[in-house]
C-alpha atoms as a PDB file:
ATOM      1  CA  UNK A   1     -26.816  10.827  52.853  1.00  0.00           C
ATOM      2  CA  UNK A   2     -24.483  10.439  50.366  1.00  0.00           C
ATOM      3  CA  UNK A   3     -21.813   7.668  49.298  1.00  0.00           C
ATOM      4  CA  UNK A   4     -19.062   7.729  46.706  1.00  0.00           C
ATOM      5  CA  UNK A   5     -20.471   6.916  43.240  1.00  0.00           C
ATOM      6  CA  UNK A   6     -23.746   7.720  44.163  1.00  0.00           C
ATOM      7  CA  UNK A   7     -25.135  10.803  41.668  1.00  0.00           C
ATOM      8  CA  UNK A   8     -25.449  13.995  43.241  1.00  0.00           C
ATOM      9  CA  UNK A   9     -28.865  16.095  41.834  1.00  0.00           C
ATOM     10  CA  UNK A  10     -30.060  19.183  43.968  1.00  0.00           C
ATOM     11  CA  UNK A  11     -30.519  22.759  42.952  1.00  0.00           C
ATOM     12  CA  UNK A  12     -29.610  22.212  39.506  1.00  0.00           C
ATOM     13  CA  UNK A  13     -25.944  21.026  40.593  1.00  0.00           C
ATOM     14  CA  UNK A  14     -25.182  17.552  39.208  1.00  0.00           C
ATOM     15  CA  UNK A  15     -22.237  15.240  39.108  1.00  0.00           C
ATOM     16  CA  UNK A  16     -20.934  11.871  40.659  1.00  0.00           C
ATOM     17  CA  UNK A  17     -19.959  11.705  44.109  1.00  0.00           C
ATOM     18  CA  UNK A  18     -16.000  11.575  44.468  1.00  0.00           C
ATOM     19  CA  UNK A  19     -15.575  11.841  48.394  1.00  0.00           C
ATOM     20  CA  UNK A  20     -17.986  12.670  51.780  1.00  0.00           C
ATOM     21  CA  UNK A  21     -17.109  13.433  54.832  1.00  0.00           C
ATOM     22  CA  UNK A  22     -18.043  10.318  57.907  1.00  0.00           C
ATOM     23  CA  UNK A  23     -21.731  11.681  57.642  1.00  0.00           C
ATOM     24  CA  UNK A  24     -21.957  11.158  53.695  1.00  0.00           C
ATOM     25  CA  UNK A  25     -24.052  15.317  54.147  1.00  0.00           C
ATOM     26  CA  UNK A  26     -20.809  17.076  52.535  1.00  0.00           C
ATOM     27  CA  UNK A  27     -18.108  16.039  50.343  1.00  0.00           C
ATOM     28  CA  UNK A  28     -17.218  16.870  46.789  1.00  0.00           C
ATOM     29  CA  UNK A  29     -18.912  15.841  43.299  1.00  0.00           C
ATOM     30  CA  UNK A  30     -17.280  15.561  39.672  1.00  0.00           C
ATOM     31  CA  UNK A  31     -18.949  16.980  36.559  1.00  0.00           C
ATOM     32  CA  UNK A  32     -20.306  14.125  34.428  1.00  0.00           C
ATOM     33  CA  UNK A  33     -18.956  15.073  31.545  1.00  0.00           C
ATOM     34  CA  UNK A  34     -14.889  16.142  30.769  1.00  0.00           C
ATOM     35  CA  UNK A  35     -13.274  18.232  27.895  1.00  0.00           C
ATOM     36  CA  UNK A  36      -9.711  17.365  26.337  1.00  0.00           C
ATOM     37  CA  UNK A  37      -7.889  20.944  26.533  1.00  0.00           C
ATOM     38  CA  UNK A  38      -5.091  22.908  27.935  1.00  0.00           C
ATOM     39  CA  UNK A  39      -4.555  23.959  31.050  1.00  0.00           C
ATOM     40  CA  UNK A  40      -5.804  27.936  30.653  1.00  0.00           C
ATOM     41  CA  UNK A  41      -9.017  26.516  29.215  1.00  0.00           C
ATOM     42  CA  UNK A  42      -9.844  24.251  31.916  1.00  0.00           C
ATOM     43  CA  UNK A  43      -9.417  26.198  34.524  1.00  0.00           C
ATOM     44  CA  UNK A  44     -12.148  28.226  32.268  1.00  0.00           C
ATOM     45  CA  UNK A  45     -14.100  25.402  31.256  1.00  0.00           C
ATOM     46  CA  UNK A  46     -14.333  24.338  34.897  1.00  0.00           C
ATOM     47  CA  UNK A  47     -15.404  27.841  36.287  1.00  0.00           C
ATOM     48  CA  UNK A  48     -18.047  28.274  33.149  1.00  0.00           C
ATOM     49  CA  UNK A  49     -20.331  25.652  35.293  1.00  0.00           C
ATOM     50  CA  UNK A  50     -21.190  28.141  37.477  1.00  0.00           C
ATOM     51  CA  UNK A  51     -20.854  28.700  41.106  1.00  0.00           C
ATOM     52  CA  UNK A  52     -19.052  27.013  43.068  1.00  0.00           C
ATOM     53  CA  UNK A  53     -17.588  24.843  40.172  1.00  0.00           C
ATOM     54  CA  UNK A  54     -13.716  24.320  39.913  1.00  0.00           C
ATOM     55  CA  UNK A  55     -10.814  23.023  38.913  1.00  0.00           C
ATOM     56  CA  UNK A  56      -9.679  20.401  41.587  1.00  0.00           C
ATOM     57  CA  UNK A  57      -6.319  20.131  42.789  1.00  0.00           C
ATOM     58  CA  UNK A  58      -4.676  16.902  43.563  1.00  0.00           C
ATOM     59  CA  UNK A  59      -5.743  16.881  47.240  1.00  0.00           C
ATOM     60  CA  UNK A  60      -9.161  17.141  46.142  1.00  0.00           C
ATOM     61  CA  UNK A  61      -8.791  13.914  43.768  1.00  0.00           C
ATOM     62  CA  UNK A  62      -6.981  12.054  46.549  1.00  0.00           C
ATOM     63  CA  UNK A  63     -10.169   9.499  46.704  1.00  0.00           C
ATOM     64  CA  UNK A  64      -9.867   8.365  43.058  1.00  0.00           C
ATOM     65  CA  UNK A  65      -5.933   7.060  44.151  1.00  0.00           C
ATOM     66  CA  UNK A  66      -8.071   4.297  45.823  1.00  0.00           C
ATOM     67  CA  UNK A  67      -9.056   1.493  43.073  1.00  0.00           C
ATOM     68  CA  UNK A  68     -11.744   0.390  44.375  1.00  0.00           C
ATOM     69  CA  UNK A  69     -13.385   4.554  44.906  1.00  0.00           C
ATOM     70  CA  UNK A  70     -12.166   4.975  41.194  1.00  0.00           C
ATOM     71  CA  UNK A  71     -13.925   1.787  40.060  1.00  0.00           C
ATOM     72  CA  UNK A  72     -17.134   2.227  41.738  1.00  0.00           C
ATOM     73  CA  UNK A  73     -17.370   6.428  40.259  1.00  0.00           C
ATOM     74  CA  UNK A  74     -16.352   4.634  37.078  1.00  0.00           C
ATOM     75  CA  UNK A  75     -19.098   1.903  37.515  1.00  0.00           C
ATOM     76  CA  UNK A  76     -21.962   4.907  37.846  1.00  0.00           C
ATOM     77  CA  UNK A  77     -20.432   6.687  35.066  1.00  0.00           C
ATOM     78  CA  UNK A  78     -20.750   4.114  32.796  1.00  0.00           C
ATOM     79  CA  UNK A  79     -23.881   3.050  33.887  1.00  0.00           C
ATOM     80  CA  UNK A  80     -24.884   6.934  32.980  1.00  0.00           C
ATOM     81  CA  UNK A  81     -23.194   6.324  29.544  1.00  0.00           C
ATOM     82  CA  UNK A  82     -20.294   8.788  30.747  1.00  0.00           C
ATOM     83  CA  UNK A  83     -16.909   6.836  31.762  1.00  0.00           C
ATOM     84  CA  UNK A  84     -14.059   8.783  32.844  1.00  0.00           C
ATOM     85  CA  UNK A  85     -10.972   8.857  30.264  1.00  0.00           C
ATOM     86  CA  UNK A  86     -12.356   6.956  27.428  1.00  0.00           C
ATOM     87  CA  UNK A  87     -11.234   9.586  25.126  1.00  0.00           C
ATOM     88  CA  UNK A  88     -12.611  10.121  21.475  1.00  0.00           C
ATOM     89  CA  UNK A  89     -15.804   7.664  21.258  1.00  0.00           C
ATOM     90  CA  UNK A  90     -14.636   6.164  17.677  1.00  0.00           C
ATOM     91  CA  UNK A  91     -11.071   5.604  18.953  1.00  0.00           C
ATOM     92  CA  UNK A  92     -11.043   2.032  20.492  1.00  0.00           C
ATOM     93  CA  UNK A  93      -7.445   2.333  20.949  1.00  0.00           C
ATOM     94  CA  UNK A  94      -7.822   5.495  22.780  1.00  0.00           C
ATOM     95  CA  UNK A  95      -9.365   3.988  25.546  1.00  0.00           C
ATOM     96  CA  UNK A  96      -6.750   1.552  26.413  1.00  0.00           C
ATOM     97  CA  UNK A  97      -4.546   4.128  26.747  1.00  0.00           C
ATOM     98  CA  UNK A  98      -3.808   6.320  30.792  1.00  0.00           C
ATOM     99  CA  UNK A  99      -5.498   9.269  30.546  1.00  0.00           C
ATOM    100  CA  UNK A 100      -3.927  12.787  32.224  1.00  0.00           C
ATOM    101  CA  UNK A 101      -5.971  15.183  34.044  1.00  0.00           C
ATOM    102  CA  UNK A 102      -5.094  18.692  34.587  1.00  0.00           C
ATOM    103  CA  UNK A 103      -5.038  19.629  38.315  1.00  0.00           C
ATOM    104  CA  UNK A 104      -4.305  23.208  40.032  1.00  0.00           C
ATOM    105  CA  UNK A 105      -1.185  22.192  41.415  1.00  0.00           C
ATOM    106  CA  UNK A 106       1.900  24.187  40.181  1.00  0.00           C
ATOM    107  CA  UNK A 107       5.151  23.519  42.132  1.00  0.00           C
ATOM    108  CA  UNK A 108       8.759  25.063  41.616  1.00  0.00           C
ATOM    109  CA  UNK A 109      11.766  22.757  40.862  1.00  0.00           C
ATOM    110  CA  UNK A 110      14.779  24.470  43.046  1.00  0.00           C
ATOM    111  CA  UNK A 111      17.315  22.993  39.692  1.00  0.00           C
ATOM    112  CA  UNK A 112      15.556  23.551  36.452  1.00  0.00           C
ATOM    113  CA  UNK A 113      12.345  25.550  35.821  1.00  0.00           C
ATOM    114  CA  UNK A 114       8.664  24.874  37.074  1.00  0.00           C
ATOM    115  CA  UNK A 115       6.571  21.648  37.615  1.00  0.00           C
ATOM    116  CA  UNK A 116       2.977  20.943  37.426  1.00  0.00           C
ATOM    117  CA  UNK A 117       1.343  18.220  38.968  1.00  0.00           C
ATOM    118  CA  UNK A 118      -1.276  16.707  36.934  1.00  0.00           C
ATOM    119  CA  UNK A 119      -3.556  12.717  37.576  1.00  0.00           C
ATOM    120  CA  UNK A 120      -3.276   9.954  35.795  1.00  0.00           C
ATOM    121  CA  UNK A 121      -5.660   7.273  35.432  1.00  0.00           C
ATOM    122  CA  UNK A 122      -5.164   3.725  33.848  1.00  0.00           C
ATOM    123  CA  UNK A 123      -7.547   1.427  32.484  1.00  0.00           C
ATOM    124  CA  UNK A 124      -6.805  -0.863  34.988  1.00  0.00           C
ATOM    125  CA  UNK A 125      -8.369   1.390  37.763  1.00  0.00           C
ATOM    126  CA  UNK A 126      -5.106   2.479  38.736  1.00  0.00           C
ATOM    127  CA  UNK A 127      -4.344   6.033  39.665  1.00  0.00           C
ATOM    128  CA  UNK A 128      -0.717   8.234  40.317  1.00  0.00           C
ATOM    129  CA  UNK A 129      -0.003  11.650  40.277  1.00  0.00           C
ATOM    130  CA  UNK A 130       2.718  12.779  38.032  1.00  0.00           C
ATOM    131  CA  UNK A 131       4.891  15.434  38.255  1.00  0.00           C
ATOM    132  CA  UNK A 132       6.164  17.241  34.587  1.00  0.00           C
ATOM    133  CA  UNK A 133       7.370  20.491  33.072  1.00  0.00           C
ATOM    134  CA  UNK A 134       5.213  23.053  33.245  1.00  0.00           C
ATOM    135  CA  UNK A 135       3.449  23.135  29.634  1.00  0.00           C
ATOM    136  CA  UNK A 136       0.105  25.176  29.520  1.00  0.00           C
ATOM    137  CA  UNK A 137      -0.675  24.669  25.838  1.00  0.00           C
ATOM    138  CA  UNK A 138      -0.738  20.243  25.944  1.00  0.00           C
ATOM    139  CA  UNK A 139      -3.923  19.484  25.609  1.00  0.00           C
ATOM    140  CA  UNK A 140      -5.290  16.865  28.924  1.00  0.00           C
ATOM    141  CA  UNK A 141      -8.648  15.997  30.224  1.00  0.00           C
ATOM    142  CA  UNK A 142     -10.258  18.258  32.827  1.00  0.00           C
ATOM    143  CA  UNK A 143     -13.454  17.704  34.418  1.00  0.00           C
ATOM    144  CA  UNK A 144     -15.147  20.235  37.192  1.00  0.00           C
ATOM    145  CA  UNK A 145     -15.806  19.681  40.684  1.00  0.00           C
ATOM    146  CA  UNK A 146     -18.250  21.305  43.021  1.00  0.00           C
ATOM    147  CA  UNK A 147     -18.420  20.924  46.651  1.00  0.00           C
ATOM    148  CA  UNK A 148     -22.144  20.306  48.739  1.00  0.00           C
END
């Protein structure tokens, strides 16, 4: 049984546990480490895992938009020496700063052109999803997830 935080291990599929279902036997897990790249490439990046492995939507991340979820995966992270959003490891400054994370969400704007949604997370343990122009070439954070 499985609780969010908690690292997942079996069959050579590893990550952090992000949600579970009431029995804690299924839920989704998040790849322990995450890339800085655009969009195209993390939807590769994400599927390059292997099986199974993909790039979550917002739905999917809908547990780290609680503080306390999103502090305890962030607690196990770190303990593993891999905290989410930190950025580049010589950039103190970096890691004060809210970190984006692309999702698969794309949504039309009936006025002006097309709309992604993509996560943010603060430093503060603080999560929102955002809503902005369609840009596949910025560069965000992805990281994977895998369902069990």
């Amino acid at each position: 049984m499985y609780k969010i935080g908690d690292i997942y291990d079996n069959n050579g599929i590893t990550g952090v546990v992000i949600s579970t279902d009431s029995s804690g036997l299924q839920g989704f897990i998040m790849s322990l480490d995450e890339i800085k790249i655009d969009w195209y490439g993390a939807e590769k990046w994400c599927k390059d895992y292997g099986i199974g492995w993909f790039l979550p939507s917002v739905d999917n991340l809908k547990s780290l938009r609680d503080s306390t979820n999103l502090r305890t995966i962030q607690m196990s992270l770190i303990y593993y020496g891999i905290p989410l959003g930190l950025g580049e490891p010589d950039s103190i400054f970096d890691r004060l700063l809210p970190h984006n994370y692309w999702t698969t969400d794309l949504k039309s704007s009936k006025d002006d052109g097309d709309w992604m949604n993509i996560l943010c997370m603060y430093s503060d343990y603080s999560c929102s999803v955002y809503d902005i122009r369609k840009d596949f070439t910025n560069r965000m954070y992805a990281r994977a997830l895998h369902a069990f």
